[in-house]
N, C-alpha and C. Protein backbone atom coordinates (compact mmCIF):
# COMPACT_ATOMS: atom_id res chain seq x y z
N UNK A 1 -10.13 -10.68 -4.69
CA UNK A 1 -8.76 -10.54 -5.19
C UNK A 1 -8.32 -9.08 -5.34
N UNK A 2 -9.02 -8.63 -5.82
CA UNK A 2 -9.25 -6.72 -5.76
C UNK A 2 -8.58 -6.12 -4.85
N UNK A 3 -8.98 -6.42 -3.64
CA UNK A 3 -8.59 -5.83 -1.87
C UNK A 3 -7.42 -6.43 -1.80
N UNK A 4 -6.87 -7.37 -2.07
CA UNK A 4 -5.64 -8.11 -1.88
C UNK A 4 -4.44 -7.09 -2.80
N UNK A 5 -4.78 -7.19 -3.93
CA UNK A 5 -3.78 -6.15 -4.67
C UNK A 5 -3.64 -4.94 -4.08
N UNK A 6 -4.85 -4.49 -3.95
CA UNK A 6 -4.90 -2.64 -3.51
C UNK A 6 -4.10 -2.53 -1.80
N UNK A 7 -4.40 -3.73 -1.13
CA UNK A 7 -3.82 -3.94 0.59
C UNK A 7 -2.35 -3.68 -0.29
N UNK A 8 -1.92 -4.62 -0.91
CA UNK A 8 -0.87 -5.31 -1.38
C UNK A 8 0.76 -4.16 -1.47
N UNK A 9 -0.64 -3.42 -2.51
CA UNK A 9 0.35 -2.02 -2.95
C UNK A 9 0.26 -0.95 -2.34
N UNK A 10 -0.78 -0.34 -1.27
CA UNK A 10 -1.16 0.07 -0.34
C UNK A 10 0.47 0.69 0.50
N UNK A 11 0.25 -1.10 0.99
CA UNK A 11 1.86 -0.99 2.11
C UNK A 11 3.14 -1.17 1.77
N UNK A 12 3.37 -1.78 0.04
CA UNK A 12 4.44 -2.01 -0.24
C UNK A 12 5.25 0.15 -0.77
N UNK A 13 3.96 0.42 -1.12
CA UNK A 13 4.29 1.87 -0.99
C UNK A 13 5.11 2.84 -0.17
N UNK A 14 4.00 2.46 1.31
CA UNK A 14 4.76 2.88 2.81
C UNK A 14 6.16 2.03 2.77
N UNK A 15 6.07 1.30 2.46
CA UNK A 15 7.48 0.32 2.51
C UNK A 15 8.66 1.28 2.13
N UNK A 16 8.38 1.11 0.52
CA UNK A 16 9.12 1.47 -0.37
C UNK A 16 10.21 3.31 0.01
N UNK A 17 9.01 4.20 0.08
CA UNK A 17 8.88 5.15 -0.02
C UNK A 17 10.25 5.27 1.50
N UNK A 18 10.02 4.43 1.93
CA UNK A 18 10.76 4.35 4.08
C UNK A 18 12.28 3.88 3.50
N UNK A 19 12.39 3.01 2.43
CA UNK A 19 13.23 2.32 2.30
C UNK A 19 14.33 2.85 0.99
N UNK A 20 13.63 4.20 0.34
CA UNK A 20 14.23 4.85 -0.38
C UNK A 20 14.80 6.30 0.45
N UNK A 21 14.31 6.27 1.57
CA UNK A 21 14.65 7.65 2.00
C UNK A 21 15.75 7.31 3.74
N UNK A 22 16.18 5.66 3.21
CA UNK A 22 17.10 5.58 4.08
C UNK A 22 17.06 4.14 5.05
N UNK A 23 15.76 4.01 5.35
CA UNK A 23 15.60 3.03 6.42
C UNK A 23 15.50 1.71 5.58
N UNK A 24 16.27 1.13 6.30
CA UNK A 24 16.59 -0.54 6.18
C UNK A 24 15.32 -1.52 7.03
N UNK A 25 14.27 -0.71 7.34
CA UNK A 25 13.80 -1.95 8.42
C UNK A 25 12.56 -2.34 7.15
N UNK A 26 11.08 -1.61 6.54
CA UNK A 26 11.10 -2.50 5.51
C UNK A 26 11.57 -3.65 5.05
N UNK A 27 12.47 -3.78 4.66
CA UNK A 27 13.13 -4.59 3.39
C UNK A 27 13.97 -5.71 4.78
N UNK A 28 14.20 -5.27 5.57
CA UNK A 28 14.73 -6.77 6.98
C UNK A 28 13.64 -7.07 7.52
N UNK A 29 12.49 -6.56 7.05
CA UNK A 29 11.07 -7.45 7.83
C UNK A 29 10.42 -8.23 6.78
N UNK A 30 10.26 -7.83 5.44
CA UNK A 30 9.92 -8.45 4.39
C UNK A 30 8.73 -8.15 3.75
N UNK A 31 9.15 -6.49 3.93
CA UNK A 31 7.93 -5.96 3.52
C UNK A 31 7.65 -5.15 1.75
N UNK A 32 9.21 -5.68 1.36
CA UNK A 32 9.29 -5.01 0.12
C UNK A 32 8.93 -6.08 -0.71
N UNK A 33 7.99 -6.41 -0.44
CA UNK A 33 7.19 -7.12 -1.55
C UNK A 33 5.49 -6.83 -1.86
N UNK A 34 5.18 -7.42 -3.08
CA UNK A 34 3.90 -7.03 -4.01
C UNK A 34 3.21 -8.63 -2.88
N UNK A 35 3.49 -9.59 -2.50
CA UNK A 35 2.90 -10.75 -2.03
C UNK A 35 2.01 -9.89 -1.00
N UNK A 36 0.81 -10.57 -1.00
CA UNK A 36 -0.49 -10.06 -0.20
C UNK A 36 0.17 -10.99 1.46
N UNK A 37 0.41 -11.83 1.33
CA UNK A 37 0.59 -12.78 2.01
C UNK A 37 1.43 -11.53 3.61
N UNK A 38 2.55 -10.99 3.24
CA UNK A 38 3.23 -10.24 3.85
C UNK A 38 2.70 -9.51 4.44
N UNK A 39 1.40 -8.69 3.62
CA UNK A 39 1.11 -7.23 4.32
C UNK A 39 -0.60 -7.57 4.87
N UNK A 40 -0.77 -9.21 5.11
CA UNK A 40 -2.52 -9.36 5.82
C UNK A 40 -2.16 -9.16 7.28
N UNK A 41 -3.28 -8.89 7.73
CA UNK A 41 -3.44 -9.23 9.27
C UNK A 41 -4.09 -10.17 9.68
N UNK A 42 -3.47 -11.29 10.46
CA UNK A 42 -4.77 -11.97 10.57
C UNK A 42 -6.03 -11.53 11.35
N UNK A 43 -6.27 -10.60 12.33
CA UNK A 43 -7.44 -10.21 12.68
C UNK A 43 -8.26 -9.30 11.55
N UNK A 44 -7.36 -8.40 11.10
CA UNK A 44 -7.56 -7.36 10.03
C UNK A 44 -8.65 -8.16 8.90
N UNK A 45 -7.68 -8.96 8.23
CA UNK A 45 -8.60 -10.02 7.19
C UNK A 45 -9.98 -10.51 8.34
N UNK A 46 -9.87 -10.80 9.22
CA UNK A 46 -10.95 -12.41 9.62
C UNK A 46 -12.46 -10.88 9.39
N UNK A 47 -11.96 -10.03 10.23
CA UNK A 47 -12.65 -8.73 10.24
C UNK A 47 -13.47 -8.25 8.87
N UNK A 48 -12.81 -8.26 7.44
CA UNK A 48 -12.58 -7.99 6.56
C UNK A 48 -14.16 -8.74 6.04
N UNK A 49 -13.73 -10.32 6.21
CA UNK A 49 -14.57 -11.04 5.53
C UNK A 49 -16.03 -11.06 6.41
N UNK A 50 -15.99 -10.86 7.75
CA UNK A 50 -17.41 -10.87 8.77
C UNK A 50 -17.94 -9.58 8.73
N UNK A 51 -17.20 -8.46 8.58
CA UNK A 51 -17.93 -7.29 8.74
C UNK A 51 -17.85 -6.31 7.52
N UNK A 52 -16.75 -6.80 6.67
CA UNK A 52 -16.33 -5.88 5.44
C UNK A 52 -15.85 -4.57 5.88
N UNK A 53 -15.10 -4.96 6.67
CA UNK A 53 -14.19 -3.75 7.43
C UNK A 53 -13.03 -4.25 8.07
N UNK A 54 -11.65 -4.10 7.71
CA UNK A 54 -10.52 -4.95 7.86
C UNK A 54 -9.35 -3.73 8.43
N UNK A 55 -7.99 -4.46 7.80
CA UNK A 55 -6.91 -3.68 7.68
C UNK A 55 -5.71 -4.60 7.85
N UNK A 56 -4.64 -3.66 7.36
CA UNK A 56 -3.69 -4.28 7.06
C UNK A 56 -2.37 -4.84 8.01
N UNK A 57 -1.56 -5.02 8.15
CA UNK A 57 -0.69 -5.22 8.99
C UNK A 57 0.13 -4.07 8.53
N UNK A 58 0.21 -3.27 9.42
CA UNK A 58 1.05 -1.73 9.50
C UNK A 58 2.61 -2.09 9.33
N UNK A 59 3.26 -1.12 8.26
CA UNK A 59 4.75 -1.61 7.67
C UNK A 59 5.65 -0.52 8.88
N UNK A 60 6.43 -1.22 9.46
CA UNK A 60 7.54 -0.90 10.84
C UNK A 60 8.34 0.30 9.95
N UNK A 61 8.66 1.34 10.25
CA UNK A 61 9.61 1.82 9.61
C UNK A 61 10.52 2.57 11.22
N UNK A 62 11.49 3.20 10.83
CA UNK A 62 12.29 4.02 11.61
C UNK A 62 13.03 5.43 10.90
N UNK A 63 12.13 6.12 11.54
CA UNK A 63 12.33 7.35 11.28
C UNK A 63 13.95 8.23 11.61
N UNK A 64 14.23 7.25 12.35
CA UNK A 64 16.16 7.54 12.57
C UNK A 64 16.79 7.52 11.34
N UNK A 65 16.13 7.14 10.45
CA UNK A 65 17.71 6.61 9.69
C UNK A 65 17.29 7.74 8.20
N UNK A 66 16.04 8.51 8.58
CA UNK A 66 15.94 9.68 7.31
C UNK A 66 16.27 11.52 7.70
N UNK A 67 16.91 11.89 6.94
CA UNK A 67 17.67 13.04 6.99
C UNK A 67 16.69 14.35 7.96
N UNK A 68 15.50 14.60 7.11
CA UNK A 68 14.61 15.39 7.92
C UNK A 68 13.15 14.16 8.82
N UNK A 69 13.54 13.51 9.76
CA UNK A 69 12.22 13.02 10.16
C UNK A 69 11.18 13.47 9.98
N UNK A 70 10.63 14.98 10.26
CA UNK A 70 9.06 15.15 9.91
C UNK A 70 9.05 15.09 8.36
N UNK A 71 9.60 15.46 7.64
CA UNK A 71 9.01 15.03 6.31
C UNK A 71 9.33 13.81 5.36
N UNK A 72 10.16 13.34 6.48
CA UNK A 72 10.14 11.70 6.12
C UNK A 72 8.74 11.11 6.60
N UNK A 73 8.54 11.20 7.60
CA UNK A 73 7.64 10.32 8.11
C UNK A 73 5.94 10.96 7.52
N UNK A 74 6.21 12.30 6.79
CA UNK A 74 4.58 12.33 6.40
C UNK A 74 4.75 11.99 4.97
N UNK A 75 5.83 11.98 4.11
CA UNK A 75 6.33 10.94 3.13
C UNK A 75 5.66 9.84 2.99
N UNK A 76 6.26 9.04 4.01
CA UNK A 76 6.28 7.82 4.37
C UNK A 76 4.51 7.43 4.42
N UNK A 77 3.59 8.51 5.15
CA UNK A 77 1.99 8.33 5.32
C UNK A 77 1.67 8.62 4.03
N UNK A 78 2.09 9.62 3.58
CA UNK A 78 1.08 9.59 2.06
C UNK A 78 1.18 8.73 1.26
N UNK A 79 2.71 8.08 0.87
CA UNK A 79 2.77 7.31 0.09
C UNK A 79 1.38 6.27 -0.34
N UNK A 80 0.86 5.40 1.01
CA UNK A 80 -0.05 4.92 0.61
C UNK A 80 -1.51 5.61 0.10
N UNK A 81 -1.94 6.39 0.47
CA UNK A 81 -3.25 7.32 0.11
C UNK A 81 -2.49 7.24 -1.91
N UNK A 82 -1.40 7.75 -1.16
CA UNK A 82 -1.14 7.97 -3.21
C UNK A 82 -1.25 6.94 -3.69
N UNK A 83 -0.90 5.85 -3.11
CA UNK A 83 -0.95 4.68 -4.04
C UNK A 83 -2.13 4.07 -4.24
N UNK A 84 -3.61 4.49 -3.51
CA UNK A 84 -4.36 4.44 -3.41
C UNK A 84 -5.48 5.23 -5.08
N UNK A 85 -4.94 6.14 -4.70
CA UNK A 85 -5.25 7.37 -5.85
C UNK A 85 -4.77 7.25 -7.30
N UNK A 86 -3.72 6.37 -7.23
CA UNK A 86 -2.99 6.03 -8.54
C UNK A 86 -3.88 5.01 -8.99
N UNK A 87 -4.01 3.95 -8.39
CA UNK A 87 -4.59 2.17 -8.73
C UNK A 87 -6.08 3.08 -8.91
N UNK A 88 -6.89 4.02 -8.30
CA UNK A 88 -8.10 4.45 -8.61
C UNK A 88 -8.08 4.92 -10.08
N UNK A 89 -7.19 6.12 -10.65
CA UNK A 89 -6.81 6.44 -11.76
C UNK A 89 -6.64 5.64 -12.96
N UNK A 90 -5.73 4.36 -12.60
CA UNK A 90 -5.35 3.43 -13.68
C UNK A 90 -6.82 2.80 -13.62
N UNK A 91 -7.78 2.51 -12.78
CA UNK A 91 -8.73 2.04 -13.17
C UNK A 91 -9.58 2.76 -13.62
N UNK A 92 -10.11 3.91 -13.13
CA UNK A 92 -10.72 4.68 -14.24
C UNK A 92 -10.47 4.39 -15.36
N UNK A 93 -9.53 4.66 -15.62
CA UNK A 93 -8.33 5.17 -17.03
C UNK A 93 -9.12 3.65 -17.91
N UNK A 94 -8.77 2.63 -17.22
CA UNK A 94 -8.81 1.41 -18.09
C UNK A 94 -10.15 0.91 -18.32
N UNK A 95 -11.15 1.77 -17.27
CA UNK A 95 -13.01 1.40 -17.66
C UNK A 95 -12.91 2.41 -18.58
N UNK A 96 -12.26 3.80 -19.00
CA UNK A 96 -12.78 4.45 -19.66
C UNK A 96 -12.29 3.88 -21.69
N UNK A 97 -11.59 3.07 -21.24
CA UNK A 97 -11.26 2.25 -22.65
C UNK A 97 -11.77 0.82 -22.62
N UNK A 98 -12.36 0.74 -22.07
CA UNK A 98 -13.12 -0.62 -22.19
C UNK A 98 -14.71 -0.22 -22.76
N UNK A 99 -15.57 1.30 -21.67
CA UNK A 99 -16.65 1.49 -22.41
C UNK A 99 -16.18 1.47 -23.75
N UNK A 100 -15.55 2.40 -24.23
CA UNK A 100 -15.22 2.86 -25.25
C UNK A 100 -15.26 2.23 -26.66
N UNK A 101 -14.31 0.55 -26.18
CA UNK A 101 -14.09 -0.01 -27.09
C UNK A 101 -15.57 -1.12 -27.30
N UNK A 102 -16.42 -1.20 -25.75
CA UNK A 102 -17.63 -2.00 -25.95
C UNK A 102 -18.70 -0.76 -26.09
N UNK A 103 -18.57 0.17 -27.00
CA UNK A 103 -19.57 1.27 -27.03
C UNK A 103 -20.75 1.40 -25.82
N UNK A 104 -20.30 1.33 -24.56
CA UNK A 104 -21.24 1.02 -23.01
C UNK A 104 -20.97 2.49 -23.05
């Protein structure tokens, strides 16, 4: 369930990030959503579960419709790494109050 959230928010990131800086294709493919369902692959997953090495179904964007393209579109790539780095953080963050409160 873990990989499902982190895929989840991963691409709704790239989504988001495409879809705030102009582009409409995100959000007309149906990618502005938290549903895992949207952002699997089916080879990606089958991969996932036989080899523990997967991936996601890559979010379409169009770089036409943002003001500076190159720094839209490396925008658009980091977003997920960040969102990656964030969900790592909040989990730290939340083992480091769990030892805490179970004196571990």
């Amino acid at each position: 369930p873990a990989i499902l959230i982190a895929v989840s928010l991963h691409e709704f990131a790239h989504g988001y990030v495409s879809y705030k800086l102009g582009d409409p294709t995100p959000k007309a493919t149906g990618r502005l959503s938290l549903n895992p369902l949207a952002h699997l692959d089916p080879v990606g997953t089958l991969c996932l579960l036989l080899f523990y090495f997967g991936w996601a179904k890559p979010v379409q964007v169009n770089p036409y419709y943002y003001k500076d393209k190159r720094k839209g579109m490396a925008l658009v790539g980091l977003a997920g790494p960040m969102m990656n780095f964030l969900i790592a953080l909040i989990c730290a963050f939340a083992m480091e109050i769990i030892l805490k409160m179970t004196g571990g």
